[in-house]
Protein backbone atom coordinates (compact mmCIF):
# COMPACT_ATOMS: atom_id res chain seq x y z
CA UNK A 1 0.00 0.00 0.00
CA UNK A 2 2.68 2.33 0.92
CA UNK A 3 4.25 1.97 -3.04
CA UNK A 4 0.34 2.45 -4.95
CA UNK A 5 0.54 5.77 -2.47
CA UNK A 6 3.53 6.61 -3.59
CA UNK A 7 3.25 5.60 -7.27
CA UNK A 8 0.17 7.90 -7.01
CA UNK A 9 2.49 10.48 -5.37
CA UNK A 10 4.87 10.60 -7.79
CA UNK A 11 2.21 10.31 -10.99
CA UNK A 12 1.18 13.76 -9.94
CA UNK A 13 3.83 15.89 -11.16
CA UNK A 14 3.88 13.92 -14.40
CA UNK A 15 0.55 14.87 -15.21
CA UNK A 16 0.64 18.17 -13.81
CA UNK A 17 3.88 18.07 -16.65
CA UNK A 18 1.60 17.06 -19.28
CA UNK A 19 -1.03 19.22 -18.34
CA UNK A 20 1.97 22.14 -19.13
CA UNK A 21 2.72 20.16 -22.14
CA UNK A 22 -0.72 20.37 -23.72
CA UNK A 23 -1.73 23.77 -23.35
CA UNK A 24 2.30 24.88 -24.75
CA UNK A 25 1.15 22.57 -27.65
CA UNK A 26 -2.54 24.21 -27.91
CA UNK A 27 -0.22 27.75 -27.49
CA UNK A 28 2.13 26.81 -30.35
CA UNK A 29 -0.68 25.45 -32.36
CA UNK A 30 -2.34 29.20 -31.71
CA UNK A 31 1.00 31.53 -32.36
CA UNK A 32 1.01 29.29 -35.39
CA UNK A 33 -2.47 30.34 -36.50
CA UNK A 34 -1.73 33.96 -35.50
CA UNK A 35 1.07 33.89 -37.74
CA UNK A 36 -0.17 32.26 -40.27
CA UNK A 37 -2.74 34.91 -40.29
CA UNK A 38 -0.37 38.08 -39.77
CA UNK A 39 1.32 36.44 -42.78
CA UNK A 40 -1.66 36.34 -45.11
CA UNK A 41 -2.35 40.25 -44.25
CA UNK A 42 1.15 41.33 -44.87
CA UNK A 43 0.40 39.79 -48.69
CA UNK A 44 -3.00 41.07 -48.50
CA UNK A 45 -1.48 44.50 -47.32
CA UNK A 46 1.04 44.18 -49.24
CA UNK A 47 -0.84 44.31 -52.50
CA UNK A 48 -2.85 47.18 -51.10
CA UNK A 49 0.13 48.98 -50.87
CA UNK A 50 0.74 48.15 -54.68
CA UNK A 51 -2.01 49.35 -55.61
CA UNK A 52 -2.07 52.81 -53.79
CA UNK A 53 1.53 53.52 -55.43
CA UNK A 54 -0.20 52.38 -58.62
CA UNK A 55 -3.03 55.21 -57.51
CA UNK A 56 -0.13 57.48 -56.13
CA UNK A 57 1.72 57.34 -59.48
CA UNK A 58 -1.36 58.10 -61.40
CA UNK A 59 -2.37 60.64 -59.77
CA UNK A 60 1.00 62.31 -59.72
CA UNK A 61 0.81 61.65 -63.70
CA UNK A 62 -2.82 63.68 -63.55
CA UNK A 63 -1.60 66.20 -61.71
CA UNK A 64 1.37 66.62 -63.62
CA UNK A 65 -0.79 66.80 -67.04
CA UNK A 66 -3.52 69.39 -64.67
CA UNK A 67 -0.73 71.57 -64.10
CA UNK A 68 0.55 71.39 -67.80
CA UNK A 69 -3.00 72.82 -68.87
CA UNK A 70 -3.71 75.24 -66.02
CA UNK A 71 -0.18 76.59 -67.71
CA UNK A 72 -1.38 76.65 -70.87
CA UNK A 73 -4.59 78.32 -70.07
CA UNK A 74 -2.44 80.83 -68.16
CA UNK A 75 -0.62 81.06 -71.53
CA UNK A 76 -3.53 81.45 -73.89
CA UNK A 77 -5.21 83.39 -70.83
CA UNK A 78 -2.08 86.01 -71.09
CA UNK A 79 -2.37 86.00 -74.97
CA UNK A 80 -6.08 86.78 -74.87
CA UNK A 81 -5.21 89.80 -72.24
CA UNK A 82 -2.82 90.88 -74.97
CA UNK A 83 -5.29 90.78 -77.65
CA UNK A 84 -7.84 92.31 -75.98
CA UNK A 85 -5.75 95.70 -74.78
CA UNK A 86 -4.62 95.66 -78.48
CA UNK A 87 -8.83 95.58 -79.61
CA UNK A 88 -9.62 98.23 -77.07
CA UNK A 89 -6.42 100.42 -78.38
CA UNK A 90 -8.07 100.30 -81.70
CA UNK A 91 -11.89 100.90 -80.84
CA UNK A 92 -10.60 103.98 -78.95
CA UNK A 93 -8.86 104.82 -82.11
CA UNK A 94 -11.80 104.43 -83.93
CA UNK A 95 -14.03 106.46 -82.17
CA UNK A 96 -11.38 109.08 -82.52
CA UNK A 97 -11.93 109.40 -86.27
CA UNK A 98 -15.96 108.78 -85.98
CA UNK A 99 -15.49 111.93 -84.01
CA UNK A 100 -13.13 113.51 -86.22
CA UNK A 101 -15.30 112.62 -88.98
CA UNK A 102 -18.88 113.37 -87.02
CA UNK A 103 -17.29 117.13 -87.46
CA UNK A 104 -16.63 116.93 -91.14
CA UNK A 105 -20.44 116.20 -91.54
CA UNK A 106 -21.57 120.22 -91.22
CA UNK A 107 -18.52 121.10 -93.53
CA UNK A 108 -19.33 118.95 -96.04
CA UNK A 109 -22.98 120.34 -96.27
CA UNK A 110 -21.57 123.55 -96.31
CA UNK A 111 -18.99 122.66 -98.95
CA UNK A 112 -21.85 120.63 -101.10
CA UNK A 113 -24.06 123.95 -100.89
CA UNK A 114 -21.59 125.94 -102.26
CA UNK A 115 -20.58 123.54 -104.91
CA UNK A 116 -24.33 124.11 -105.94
CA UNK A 117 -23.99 127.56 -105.61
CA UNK A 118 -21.23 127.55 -107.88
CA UNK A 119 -23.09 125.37 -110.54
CA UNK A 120 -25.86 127.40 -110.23
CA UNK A 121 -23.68 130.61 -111.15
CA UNK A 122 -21.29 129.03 -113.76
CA UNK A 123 -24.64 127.78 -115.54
CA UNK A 124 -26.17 131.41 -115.81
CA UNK A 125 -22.35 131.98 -116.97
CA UNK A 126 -22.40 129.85 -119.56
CA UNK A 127 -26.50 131.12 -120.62
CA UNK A 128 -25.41 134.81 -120.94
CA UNK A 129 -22.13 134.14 -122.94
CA UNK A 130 -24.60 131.71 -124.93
CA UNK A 131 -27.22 134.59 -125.82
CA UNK A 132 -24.34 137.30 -126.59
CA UNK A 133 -23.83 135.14 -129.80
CA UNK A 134 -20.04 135.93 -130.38
């Protein structure tokens, strides 16, 4: 009796060993799953990342060309500034000489009436030298 007492004695610790044992395996078995998960999102993340420098480098491409046109509308902008300042130099220009020419109106009735007047006289010229029969 006094060896099945201590064979049960010393069985303790053994199983209280395996006990450890098992749940180190169960941990193991875990950490194994956890990394075999943390593995599969670095990939997954991985190829995310891909892809945003894919997006990254497209947009830098977009916002290269954007800033290519907003140049060449400041360009054409610039021209169009240009051209307009050269239109309004010669509409002022213009009105100059409508002026100029809105005062040559009155002179030239003047200078038509005496044309007339003149026609009128040189005719009754020419009828008198007509009737003195020379």
């Amino acid at each position: 009796m006094a060896k099945a007492v201590m064979t049960a004695v010393d069985l303790q610790p053994i199983d209280r060993l395996e006990e450890k044992v098992k749940l180190l395996v169960g941990m193991i078995d875990r950490l194994r799953a956890d990394s075999a998960k943390a593995s599969d999102e670095n990939v997954r993340l991985r190829a995310e990342s891909a892809k945003t420098s894919d997006e990254n480098a497209r947009l830098r491409a977009g916002s290269a060309k954007a800033s290519d046109e907003i140049a060449r509308f400041r360009a054409d902008s610039a021209k169009a500034s240009d051209e307009n300042a050269r239109l309004m130099r010669e509409v002022e220009s213009l009105r100059a000489r409508v002026q100029e020419t809105e005062g040559t109106g009155p002179e030239l009735a003047a200078l038509r009436e005496e044309r007339d007047l003149i026609r009128t006289r040189v005719g009754q010229m020419l009828s008198q030298i007509d009737s003195l029969n020379l």
